[in-house]
Every structure is written in C-alpha cells, then in structure tokens.
C-alpha atoms as a PDB file:
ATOM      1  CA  UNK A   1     -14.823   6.006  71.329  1.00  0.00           C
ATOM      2  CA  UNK A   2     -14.942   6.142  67.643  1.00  0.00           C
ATOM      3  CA  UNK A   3     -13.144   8.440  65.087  1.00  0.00           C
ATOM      4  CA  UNK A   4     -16.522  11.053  64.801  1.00  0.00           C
ATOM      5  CA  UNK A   5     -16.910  11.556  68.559  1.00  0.00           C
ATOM      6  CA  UNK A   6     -13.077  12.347  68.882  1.00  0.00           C
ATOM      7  CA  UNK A   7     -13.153  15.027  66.162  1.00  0.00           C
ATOM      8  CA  UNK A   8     -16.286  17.132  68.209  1.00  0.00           C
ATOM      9  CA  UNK A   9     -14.220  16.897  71.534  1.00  0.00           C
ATOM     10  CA  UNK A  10     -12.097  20.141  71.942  1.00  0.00           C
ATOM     11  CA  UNK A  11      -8.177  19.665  72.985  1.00  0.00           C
ATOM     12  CA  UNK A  12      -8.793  19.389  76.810  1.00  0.00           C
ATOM     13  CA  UNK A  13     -11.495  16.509  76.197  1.00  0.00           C
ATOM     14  CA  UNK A  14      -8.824  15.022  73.825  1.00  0.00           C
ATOM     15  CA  UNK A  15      -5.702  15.288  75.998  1.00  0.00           C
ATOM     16  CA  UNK A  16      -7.595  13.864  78.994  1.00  0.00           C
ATOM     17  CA  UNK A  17      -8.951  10.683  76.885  1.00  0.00           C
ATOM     18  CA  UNK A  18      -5.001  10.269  75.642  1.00  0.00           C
ATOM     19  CA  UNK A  19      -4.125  10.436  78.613  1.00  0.00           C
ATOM     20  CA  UNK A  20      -6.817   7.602  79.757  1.00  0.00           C
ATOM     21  CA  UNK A  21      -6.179   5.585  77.271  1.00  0.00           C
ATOM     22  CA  UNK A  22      -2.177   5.596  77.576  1.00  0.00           C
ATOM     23  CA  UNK A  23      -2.686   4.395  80.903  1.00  0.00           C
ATOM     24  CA  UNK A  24      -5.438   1.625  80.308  1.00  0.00           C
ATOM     25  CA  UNK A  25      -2.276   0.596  77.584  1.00  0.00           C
ATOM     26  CA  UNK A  26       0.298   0.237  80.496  1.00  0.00           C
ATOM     27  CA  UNK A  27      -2.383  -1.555  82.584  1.00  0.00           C
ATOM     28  CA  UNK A  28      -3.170  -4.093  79.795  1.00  0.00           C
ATOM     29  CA  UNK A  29       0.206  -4.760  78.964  1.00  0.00           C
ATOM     30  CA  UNK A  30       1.371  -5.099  82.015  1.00  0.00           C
ATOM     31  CA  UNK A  31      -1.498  -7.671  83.132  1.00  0.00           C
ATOM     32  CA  UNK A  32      -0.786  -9.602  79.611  1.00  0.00           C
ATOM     33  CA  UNK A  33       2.751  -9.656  80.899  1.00  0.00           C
ATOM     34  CA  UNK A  34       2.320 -11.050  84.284  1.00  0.00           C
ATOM     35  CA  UNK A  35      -0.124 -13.879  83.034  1.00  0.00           C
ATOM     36  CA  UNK A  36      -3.059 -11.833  84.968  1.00  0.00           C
ATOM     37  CA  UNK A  37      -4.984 -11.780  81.680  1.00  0.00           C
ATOM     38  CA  UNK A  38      -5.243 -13.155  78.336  1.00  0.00           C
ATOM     39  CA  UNK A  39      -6.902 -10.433  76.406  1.00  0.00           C
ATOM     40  CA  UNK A  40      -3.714  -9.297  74.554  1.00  0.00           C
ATOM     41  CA  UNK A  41      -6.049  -8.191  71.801  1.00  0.00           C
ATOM     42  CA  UNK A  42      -6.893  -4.949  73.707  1.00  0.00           C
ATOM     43  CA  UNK A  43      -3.023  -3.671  73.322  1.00  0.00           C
ATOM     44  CA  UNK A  44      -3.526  -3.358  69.248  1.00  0.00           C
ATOM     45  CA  UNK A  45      -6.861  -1.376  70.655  1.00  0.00           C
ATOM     46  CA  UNK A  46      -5.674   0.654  72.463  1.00  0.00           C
ATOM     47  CA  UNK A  47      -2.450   1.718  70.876  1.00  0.00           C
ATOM     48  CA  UNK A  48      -4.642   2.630  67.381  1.00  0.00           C
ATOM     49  CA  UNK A  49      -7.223   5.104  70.031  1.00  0.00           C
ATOM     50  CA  UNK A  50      -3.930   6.349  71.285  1.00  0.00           C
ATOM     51  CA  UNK A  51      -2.641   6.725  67.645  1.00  0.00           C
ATOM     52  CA  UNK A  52      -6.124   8.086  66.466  1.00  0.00           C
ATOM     53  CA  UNK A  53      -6.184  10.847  69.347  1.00  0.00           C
ATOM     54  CA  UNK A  54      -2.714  11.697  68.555  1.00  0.00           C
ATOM     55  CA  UNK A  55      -3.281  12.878  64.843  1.00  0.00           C
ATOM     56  CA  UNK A  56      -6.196  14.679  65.694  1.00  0.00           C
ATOM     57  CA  UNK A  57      -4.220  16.569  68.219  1.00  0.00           C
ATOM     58  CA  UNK A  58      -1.852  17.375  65.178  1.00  0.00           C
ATOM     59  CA  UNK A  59      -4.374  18.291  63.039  1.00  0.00           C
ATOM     60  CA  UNK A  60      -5.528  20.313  64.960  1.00  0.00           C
ATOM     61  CA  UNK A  61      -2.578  21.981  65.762  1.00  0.00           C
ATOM     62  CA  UNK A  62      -1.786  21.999  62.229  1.00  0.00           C
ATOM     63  CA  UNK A  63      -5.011  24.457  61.738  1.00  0.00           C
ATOM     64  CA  UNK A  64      -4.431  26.672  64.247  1.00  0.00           C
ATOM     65  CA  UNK A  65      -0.382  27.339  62.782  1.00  0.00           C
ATOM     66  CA  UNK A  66      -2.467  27.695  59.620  1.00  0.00           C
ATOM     67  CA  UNK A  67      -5.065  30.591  60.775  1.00  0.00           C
ATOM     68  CA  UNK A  68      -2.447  32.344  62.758  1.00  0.00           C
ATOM     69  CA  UNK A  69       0.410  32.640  59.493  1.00  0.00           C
ATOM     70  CA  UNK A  70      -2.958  33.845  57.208  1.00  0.00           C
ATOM     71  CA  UNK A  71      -3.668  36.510  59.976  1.00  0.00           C
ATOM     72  CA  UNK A  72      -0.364  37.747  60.187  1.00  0.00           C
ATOM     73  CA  UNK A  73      -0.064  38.385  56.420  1.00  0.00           C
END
C-alpha cells in the first residue's frame, strides 16, 4: 500500500495493516532463514511499510496532543 492510501485510513485501519505487515515480516524472515525462500528482498519491504505506518501513527498522535493542549487553553 503506498504512502497516500495510508494517510486516508483512520487508526484502526492503520493498526490492523501494522499489525499485518509485522507478521508477513516474521514470516519472510523466518522462510529466508530456513532456506524455504530466496526473496530476502521483501524484509527491506516490509520493514520500511512497517516503518511508514509507524510515523503516521505518531503523527497522528502528535495532532491529536496538539488539538487537545489548544482546547484546554
């Protein structure tokens, strides 16, 4: 999924394709491990989505700290 479609998915949507894609990174490594496949390539893929869904998570954390401290003063 690329950058633009992760920024219109709301936190659940986010959380659950973090969550895929952590675990499609311990299936691929493992397999890449054990000599069941060669695509070690997908690793760097899927640790950059995991890294990608992660900072949008912050950012968007980041902007709801940042509404809630302007409504309080």
């Amino acid at each position: 999924m690329k950058f633009e479609e992760l920024k219109k998915l709301d936190i659940k949507k986010l959380n659950e394709e973090l969550n895929e894609n952590r675990k499609a990174l311990f299936k691929v490594k493992f397999e890449v491990k054990s000599g069941q496949s060669k695509n070690s390539h997908l690793i760097n893929s899927y640790k950059k989505q995991v890294a990608r869904i992660k900072t949008l998570l912050k950012e968007m954390e980041l902007i709801e700290n940042a509404k809630k401290e302007i409504a309080n003063n």
